[in-house]
C-alpha atoms as a PDB file:
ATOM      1  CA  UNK A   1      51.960   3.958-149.150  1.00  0.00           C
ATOM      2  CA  UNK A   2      52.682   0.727-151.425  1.00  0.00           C
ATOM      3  CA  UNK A   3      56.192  -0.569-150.300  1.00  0.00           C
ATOM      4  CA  UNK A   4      57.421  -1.460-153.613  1.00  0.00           C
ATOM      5  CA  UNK A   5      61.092  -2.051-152.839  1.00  0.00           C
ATOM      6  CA  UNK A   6      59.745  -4.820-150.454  1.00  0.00           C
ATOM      7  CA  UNK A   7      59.585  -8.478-151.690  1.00  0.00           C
ATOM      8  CA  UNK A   8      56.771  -9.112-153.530  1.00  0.00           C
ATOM      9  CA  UNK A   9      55.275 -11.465-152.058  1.00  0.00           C
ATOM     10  CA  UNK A  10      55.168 -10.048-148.851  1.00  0.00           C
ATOM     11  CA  UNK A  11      52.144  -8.051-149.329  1.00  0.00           C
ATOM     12  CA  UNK A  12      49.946 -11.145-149.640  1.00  0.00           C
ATOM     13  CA  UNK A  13      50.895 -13.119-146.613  1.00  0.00           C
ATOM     14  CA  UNK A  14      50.217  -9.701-144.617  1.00  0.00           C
ATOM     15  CA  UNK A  15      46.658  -9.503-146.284  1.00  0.00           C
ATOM     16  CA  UNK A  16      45.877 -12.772-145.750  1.00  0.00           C
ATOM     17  CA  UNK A  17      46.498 -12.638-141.848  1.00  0.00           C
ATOM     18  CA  UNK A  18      45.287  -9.073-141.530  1.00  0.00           C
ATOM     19  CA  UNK A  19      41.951 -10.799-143.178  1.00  0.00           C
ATOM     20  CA  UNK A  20      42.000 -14.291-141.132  1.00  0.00           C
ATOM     21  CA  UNK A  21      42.386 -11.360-137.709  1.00  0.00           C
ATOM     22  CA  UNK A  22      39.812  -9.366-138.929  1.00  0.00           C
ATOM     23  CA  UNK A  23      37.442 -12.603-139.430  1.00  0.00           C
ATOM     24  CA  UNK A  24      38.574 -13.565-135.990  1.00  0.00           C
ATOM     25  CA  UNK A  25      37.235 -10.344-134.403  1.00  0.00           C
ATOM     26  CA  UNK A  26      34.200 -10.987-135.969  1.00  0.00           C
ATOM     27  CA  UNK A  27      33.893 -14.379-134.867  1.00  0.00           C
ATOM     28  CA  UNK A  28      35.023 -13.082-130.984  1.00  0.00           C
ATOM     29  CA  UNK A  29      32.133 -10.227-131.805  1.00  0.00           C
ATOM     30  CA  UNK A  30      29.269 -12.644-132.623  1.00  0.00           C
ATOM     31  CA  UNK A  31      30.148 -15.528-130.259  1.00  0.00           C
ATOM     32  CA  UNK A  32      29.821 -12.624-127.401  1.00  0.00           C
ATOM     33  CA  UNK A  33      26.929 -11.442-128.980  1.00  0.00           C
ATOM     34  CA  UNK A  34      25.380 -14.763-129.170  1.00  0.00           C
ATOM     35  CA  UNK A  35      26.301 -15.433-125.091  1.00  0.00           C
ATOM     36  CA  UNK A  36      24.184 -11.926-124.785  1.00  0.00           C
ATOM     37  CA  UNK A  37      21.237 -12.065-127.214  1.00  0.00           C
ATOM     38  CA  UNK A  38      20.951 -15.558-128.512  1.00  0.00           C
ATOM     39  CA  UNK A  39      21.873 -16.327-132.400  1.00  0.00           C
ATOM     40  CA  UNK A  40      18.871 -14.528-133.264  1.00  0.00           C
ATOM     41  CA  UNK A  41      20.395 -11.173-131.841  1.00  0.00           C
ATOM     42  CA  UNK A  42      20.663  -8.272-134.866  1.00  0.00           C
ATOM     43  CA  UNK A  43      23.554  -8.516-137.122  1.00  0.00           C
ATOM     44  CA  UNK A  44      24.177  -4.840-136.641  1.00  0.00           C
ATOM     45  CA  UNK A  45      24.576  -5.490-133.220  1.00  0.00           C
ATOM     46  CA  UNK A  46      27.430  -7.990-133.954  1.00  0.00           C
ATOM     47  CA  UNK A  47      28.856  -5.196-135.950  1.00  0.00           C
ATOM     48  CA  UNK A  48      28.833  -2.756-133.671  1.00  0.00           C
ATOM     49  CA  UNK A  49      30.828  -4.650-130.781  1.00  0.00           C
ATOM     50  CA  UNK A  50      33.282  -6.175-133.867  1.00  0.00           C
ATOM     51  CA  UNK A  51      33.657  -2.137-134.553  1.00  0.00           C
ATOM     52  CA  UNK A  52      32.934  -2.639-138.465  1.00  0.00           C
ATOM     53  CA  UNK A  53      30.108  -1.858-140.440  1.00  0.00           C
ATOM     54  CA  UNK A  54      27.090  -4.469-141.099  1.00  0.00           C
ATOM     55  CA  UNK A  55      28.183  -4.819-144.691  1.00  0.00           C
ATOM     56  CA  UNK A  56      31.850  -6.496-144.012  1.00  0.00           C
ATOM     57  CA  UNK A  57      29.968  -9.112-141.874  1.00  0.00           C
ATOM     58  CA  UNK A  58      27.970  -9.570-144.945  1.00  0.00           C
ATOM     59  CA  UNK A  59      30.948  -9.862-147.158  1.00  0.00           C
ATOM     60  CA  UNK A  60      32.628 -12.715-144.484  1.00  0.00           C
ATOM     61  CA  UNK A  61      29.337 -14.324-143.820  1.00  0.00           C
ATOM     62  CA  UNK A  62      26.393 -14.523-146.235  1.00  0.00           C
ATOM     63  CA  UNK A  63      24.006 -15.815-144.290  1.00  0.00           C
ATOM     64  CA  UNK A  64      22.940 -15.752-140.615  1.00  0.00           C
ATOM     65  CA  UNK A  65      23.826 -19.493-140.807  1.00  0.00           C
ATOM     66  CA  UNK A  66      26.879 -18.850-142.510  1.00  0.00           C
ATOM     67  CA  UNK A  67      27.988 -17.182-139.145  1.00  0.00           C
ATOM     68  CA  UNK A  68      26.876 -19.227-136.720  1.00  0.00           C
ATOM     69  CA  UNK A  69      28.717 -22.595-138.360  1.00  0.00           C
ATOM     70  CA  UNK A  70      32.142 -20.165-138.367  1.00  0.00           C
ATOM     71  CA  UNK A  71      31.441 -19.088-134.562  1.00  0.00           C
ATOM     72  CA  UNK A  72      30.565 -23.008-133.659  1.00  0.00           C
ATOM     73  CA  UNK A  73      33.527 -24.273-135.654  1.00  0.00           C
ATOM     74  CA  UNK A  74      35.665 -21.756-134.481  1.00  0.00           C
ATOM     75  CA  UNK A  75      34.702 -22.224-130.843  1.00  0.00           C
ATOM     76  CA  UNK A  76      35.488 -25.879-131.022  1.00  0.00           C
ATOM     77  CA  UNK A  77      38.371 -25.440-132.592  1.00  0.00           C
ATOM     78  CA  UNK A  78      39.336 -23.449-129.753  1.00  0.00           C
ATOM     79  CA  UNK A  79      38.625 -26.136-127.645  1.00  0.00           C
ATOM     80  CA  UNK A  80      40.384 -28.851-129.261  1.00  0.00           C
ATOM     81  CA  UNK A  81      43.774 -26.805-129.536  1.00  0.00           C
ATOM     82  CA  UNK A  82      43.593 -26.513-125.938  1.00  0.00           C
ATOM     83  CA  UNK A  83      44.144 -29.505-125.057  1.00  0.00           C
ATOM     84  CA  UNK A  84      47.823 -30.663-125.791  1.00  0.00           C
ATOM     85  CA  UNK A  85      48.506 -26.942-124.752  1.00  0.00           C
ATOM     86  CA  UNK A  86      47.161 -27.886-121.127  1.00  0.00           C
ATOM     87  CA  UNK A  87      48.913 -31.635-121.264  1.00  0.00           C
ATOM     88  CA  UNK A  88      51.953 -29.765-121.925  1.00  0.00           C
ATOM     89  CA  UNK A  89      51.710 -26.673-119.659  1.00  0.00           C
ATOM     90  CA  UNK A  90      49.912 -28.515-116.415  1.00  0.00           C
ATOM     91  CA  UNK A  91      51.154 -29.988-113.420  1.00  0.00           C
ATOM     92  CA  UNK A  92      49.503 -33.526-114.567  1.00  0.00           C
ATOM     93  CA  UNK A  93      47.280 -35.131-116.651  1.00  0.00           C
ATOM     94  CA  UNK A  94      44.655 -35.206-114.438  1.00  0.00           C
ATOM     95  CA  UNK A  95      45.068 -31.614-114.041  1.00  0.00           C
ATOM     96  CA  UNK A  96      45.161 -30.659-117.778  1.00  0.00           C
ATOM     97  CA  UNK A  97      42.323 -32.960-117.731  1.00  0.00           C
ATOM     98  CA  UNK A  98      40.397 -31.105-115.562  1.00  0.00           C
ATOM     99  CA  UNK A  99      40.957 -27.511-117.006  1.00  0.00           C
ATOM    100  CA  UNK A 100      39.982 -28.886-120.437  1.00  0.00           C
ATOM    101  CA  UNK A 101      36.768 -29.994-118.915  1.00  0.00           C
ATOM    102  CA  UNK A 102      36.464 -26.948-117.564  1.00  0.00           C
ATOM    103  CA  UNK A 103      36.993 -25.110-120.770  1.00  0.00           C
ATOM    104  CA  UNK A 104      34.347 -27.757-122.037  1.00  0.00           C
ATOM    105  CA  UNK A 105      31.804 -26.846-120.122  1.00  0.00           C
ATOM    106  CA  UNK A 106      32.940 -22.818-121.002  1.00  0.00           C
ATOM    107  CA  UNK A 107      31.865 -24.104-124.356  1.00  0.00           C
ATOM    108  CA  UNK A 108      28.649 -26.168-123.655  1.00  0.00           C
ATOM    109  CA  UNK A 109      27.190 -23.196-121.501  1.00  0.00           C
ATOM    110  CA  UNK A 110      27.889 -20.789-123.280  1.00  0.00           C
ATOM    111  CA  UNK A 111      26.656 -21.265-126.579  1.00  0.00           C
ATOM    112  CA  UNK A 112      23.876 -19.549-126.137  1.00  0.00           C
ATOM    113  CA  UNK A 113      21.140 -20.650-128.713  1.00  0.00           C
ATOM    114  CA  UNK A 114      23.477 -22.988-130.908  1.00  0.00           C
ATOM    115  CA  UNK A 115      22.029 -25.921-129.696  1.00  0.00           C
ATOM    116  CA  UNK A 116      18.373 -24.630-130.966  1.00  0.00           C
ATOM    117  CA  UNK A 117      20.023 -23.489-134.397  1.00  0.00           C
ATOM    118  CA  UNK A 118      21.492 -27.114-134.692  1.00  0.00           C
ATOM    119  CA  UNK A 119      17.954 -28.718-134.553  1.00  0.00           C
ATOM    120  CA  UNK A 120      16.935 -26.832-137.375  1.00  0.00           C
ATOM    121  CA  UNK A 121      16.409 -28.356-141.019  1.00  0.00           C
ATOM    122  CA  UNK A 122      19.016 -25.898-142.243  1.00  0.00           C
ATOM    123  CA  UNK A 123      21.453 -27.507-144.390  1.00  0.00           C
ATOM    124  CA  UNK A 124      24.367 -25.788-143.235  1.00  0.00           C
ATOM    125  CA  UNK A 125      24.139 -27.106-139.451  1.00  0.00           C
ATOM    126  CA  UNK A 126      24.143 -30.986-140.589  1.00  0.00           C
ATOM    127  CA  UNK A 127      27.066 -31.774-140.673  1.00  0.00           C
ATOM    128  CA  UNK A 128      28.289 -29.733-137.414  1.00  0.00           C
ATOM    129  CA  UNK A 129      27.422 -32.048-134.507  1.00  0.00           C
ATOM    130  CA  UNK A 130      29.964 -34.645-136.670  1.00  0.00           C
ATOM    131  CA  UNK A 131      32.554 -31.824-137.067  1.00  0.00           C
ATOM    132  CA  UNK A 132      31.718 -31.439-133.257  1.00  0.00           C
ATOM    133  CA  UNK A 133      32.488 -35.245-132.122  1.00  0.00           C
ATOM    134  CA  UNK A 134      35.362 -35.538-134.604  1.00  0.00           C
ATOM    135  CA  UNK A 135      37.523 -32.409-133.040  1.00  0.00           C
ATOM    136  CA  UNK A 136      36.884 -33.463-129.516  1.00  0.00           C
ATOM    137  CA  UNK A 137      36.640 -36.821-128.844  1.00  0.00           C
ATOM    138  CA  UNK A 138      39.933 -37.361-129.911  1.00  0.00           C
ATOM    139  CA  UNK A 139      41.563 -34.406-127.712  1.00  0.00           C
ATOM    140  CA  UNK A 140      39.218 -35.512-124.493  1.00  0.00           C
ATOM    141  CA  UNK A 141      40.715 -39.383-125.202  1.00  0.00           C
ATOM    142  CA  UNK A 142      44.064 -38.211-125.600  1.00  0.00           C
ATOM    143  CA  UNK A 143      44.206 -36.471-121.905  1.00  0.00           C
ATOM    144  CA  UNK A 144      42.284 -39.175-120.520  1.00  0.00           C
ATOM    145  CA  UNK A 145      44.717 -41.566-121.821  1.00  0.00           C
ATOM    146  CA  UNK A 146      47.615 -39.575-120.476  1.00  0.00           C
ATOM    147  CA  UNK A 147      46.011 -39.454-117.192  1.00  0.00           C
ATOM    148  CA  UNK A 148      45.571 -43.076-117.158  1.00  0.00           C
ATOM    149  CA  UNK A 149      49.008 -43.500-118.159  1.00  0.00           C
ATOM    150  CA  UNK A 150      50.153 -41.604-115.334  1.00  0.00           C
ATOM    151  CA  UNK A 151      47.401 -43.619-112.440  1.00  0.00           C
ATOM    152  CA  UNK A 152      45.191 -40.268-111.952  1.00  0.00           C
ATOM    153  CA  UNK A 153      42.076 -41.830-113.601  1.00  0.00           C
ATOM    154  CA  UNK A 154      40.577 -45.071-113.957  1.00  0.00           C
ATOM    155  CA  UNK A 155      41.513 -46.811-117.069  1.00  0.00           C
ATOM    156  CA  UNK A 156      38.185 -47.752-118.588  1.00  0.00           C
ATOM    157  CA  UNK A 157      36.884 -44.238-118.804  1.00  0.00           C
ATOM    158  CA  UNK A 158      35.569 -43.237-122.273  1.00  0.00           C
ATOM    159  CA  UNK A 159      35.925 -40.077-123.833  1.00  0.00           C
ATOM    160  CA  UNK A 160      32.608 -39.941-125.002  1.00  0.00           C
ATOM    161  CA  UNK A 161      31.028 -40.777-122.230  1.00  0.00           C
ATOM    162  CA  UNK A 162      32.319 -38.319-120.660  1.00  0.00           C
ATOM    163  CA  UNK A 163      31.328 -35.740-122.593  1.00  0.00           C
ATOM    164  CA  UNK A 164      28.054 -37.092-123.320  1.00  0.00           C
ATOM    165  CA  UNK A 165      27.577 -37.028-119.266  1.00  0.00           C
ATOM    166  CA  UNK A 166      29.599 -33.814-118.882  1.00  0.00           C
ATOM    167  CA  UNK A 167      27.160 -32.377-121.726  1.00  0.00           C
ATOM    168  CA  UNK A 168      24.071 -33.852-120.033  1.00  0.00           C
ATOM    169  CA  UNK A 169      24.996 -31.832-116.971  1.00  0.00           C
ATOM    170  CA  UNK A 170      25.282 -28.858-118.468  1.00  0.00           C
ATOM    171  CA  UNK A 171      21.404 -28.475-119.760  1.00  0.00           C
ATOM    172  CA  UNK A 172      19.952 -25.730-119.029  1.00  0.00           C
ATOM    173  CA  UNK A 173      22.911 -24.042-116.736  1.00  0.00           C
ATOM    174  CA  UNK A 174      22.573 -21.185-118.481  1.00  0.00           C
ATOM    175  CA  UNK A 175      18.725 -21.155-117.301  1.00  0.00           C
ATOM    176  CA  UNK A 176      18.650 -21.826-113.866  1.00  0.00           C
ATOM    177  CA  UNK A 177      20.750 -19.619-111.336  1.00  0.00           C
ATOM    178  CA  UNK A 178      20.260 -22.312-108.630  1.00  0.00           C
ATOM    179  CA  UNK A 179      21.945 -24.349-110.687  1.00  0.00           C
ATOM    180  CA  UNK A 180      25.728 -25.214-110.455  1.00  0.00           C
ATOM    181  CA  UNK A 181      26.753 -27.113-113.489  1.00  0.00           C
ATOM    182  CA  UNK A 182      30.788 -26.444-112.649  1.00  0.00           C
ATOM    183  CA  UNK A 183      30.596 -27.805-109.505  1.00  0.00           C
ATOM    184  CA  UNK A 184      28.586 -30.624-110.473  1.00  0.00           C
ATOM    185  CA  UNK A 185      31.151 -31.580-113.099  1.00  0.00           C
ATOM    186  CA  UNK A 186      33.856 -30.907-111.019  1.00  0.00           C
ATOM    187  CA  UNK A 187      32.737 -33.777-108.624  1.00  0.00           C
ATOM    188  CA  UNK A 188      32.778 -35.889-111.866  1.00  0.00           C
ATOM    189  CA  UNK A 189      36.197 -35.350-112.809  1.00  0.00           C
ATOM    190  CA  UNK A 190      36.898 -35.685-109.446  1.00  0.00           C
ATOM    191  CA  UNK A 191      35.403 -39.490-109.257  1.00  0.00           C
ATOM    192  CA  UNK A 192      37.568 -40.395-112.223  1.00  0.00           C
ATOM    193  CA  UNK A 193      40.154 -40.856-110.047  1.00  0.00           C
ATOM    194  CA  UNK A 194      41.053 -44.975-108.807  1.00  0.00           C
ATOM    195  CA  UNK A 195      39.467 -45.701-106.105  1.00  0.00           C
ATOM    196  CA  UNK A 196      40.653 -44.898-102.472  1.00  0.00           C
ATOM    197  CA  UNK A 197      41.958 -41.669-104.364  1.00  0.00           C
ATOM    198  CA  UNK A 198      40.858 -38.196-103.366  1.00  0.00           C
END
């Protein structure tokens, strides 16, 4: 089974990403979970749709907390990546723009519950919201500036104020089925653009 006329070495760079995909599965396994059930939902539950048993979530994550920083960070990390991937696969800035934003809100929505585990006094969640700003206010000012750059968006945007009002939109979306939040935000993006533009 071994393959020992192999290199040695190449055993532990295979371990090592057959351990960061099975952590990923997990992560994909909770963060679904966590859309379904909230972060309170069972960790056997998690287990089940990851297809492992309750013990190897144990062994990755500790602590209930311990999994919901790795889903949060994970899902912003997500985000953030996506963005030069969009500026460099779109049509235009504004249009790489736009689909971030729209992955964004993906990400505001659907985090079912992590904004309640966040207000908690649990020390692992402190330093998260920083973590949170860090990632992707940088990657929302860097396709902003682009679009600028290019005359699809008026110059004296912020990045963070446009995420704090993209966020602010996005309350309780999840909630309300009357409620829009996409289209709402889409009319945002949309008034980015210099005036007399469409």
């Amino acid at each position: 089974m071994a393959h020992f006329d192999s290199a040695a070495g190449e055993s532990a760079p295979r371990k090592r990403a057959d351990a960061r995909r099975n952590e990923q599965t997990l992560l994909d396994a909770a963060a679904e979970a966590f859309l379904a059930s909230g972060v309170d939902v069972p960790v056997r539950d998690i287990a089940a749709r990851a297809g492992v048993g309750v013990g190897t979530i144990y062994r990755h994550f500790p602590t209930r907390a311990d999994l919901v920083v790795a889903v949060y960070r994970h899902q912003v990390e997500a985000c953030a990546e996506a963005g030069p991937a969009l500026l460099a696969s779109s049509a235009s800035p504004h249009a790489a723009l736009a689909r971030w934003i729209d992955l964004f809100v993906d990400f505001l929505v659907t985090k079912h519950g992590l904004a309640e585990a966040l207000q908690s006094d649990d020390a692992a969640f402190q330093s998260l919201h920083a973590y949170f700003l860090d990632r992707l206010v940088p990657v929302c000012a860097r396709l902003l500036e682009a679009a600028a750059t290019a005359g699809e968006v008026r110059p004296e945007v912020h990045a963070y104020e446009l995420m704090r009002g993209v966020g602010n939109l996005c309350i309780g979306a999840g909630r309300d089925p009357r409620y829009d939040a996409r289209r709402l935000v889409g009319l945002l993006v949309a008034g980015l653009r210099p005036t007399g533009e469409e």
